[in-house]
N, C-alpha and C. Protein backbone atom coordinates (compact mmCIF):
# COMPACT_ATOMS: atom_id res chain seq x y z
N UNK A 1 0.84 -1.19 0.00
CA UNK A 1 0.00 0.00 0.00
C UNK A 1 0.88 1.25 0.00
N UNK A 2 0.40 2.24 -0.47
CA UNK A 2 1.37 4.01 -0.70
C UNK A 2 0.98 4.45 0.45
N UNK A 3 1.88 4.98 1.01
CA UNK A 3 2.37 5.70 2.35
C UNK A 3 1.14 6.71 1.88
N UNK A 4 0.02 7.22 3.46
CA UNK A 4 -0.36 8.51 2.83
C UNK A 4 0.43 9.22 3.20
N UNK A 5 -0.34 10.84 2.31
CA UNK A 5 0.42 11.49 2.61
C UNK A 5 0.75 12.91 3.92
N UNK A 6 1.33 13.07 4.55
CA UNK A 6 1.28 14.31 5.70
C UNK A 6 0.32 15.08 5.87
N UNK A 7 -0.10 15.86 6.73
CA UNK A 7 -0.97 16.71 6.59
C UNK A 7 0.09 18.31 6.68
N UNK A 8 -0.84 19.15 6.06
CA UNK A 8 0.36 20.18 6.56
C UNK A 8 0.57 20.03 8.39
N UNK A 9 -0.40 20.21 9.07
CA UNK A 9 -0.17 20.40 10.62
C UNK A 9 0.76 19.34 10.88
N UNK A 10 0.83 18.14 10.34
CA UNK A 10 1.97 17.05 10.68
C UNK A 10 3.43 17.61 10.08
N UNK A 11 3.12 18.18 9.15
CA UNK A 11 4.67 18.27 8.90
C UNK A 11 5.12 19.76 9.37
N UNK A 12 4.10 20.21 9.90
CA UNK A 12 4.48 21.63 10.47
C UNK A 12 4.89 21.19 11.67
N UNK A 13 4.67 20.27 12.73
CA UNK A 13 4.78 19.88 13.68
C UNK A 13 6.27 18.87 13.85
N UNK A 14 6.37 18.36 12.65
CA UNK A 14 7.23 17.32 12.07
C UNK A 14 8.73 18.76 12.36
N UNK A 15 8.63 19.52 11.35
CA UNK A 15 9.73 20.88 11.49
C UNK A 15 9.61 21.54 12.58
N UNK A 16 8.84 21.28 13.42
CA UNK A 16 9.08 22.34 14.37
C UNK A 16 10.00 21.48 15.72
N UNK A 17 9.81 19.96 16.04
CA UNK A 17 10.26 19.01 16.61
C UNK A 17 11.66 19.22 16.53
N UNK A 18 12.25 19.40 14.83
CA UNK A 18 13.68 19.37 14.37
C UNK A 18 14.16 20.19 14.69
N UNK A 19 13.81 21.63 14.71
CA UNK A 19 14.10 22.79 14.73
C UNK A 19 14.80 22.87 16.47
N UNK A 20 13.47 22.31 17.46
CA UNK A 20 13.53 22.38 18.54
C UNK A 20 15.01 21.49 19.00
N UNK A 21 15.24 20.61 18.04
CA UNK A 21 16.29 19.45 18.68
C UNK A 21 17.60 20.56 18.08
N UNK A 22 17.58 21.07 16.85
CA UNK A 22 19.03 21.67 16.49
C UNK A 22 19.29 22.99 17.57
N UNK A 23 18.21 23.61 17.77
CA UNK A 23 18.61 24.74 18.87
C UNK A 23 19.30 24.25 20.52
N UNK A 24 18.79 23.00 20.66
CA UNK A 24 19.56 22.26 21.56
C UNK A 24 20.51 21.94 21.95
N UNK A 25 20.78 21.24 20.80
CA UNK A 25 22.21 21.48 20.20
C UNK A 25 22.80 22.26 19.93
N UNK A 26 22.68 23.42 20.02
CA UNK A 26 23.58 24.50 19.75
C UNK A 26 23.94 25.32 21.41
N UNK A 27 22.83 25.08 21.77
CA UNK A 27 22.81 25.72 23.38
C UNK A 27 23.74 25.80 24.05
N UNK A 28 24.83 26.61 24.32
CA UNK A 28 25.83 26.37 25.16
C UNK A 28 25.67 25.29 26.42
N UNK A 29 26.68 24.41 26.89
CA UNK A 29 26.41 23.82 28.01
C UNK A 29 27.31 24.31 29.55
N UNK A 30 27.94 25.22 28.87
CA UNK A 30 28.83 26.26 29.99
C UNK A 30 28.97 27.35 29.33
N UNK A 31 29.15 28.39 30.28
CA UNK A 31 29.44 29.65 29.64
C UNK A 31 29.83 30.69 30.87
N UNK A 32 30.23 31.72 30.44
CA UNK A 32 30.42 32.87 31.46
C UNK A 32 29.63 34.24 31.95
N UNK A 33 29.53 34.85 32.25
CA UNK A 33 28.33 35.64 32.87
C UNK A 33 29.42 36.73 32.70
N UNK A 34 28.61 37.29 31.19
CA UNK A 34 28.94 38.47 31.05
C UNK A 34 29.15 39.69 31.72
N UNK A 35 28.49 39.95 32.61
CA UNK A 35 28.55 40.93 33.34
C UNK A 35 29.38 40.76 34.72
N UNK A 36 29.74 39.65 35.42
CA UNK A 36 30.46 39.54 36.56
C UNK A 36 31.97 38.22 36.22
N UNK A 37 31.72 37.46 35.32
CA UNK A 37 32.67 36.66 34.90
C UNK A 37 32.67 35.64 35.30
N UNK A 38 31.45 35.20 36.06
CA UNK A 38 31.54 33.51 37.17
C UNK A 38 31.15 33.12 35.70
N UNK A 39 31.82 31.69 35.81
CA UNK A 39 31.40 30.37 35.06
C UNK A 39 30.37 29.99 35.78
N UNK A 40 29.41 29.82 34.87
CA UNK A 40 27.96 28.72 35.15
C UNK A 40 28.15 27.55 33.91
N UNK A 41 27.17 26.88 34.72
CA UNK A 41 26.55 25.26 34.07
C UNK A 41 25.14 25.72 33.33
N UNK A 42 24.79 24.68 32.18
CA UNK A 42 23.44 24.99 32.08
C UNK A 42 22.25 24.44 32.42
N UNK A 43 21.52 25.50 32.71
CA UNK A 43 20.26 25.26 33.94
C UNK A 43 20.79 26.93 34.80
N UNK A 44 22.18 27.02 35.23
CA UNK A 44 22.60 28.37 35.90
C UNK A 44 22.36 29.79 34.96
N UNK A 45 22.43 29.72 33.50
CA UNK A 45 22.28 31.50 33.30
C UNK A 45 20.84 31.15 32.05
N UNK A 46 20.94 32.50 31.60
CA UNK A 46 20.18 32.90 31.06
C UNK A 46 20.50 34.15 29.84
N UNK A 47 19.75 33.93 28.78
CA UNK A 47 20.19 34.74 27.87
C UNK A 47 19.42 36.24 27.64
N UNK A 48 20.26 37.25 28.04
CA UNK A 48 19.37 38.60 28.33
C UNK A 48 19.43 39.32 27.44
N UNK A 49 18.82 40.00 26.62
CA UNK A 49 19.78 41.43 25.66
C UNK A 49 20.66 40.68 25.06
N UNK A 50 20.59 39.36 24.30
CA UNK A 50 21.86 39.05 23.89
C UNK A 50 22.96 38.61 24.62
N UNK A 51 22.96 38.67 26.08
CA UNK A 51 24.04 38.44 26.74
C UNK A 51 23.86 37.50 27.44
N UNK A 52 24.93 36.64 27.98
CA UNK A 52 24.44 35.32 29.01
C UNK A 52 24.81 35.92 30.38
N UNK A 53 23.84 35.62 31.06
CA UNK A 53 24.38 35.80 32.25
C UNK A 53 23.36 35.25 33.79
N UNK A 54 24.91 35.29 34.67
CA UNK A 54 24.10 33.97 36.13
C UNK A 54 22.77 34.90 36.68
N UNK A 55 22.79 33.84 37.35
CA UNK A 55 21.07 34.37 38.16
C UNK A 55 20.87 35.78 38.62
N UNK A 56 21.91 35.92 39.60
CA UNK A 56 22.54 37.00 40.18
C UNK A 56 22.30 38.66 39.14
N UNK A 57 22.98 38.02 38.45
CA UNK A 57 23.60 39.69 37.60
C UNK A 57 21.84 39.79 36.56
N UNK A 58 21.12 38.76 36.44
CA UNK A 58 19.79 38.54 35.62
C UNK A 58 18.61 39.88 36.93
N UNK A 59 18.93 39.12 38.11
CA UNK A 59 17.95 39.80 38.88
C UNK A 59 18.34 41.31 38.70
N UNK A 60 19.52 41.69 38.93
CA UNK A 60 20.19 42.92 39.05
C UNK A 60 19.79 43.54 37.82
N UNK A 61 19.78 43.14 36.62
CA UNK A 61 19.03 43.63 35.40
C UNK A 61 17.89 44.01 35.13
N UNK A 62 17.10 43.20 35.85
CA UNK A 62 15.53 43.48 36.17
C UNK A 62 15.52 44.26 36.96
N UNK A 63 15.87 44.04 37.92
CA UNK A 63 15.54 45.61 38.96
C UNK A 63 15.95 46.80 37.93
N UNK A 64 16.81 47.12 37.53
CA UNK A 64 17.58 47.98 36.95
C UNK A 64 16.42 48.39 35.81
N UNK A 65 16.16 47.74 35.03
CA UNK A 65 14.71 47.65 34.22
C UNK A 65 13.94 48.22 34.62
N UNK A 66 12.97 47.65 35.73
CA UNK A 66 12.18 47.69 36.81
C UNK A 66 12.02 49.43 37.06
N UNK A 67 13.19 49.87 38.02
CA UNK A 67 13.60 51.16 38.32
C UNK A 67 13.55 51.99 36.90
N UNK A 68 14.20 52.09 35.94
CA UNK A 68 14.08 52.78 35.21
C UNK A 68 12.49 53.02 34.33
N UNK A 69 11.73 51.96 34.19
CA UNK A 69 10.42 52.12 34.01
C UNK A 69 9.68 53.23 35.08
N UNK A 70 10.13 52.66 36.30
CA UNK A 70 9.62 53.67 37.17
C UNK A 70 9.80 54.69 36.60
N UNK A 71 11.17 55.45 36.73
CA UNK A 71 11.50 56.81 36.45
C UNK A 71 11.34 57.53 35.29
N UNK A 72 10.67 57.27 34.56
CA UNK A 72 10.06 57.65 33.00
C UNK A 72 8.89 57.70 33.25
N UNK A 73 7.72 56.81 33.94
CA UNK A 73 6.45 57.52 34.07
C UNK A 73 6.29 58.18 35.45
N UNK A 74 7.56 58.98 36.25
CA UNK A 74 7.70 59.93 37.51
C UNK A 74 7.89 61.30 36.83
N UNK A 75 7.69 62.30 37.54
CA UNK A 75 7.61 63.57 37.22
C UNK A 75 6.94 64.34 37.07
N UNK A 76 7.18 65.47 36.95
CA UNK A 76 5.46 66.98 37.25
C UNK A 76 4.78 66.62 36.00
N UNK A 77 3.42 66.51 35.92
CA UNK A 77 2.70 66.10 35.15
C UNK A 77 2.07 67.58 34.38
């Protein structure tokens, strides 16, 4: 009997599986924390702005974020 054939949603699903496995593979499995220089493992950083970095210097970014949102909608109205 002839194989049927895919549906698009199968083979959209089919590429998206692959896609998911090559980015995996590419994922650093150590790296350094741009902003303070500790070596982490992965599971430890995170990719911010382009940059990797540990837990630590991630929170410090957000606040920093955080605060500056503040200070843009502060002031005499």
């Amino acid at each position: 009997m002839a194989e049927e054939e895919e549906s698009p949603q199968e083979r959209r699903e089919r590429w998206m599986e692959r896609e998911a496995r090559k980015a995996d593979e590419r994922r650093p499995k150590k790296a350094k924390c741009a902003s303070c220089g500790k070596d982490v493992e992965e599971g430890e950083f995170i990719e911010f702005e382009g940059r990797i970095l540990c837990a630590d210097c991630y929170a410090d970014a957000l606040e920093k974020d955080m605060d500056m949102g503040a200070a843009e909608g502060a002031g005499a109205g």
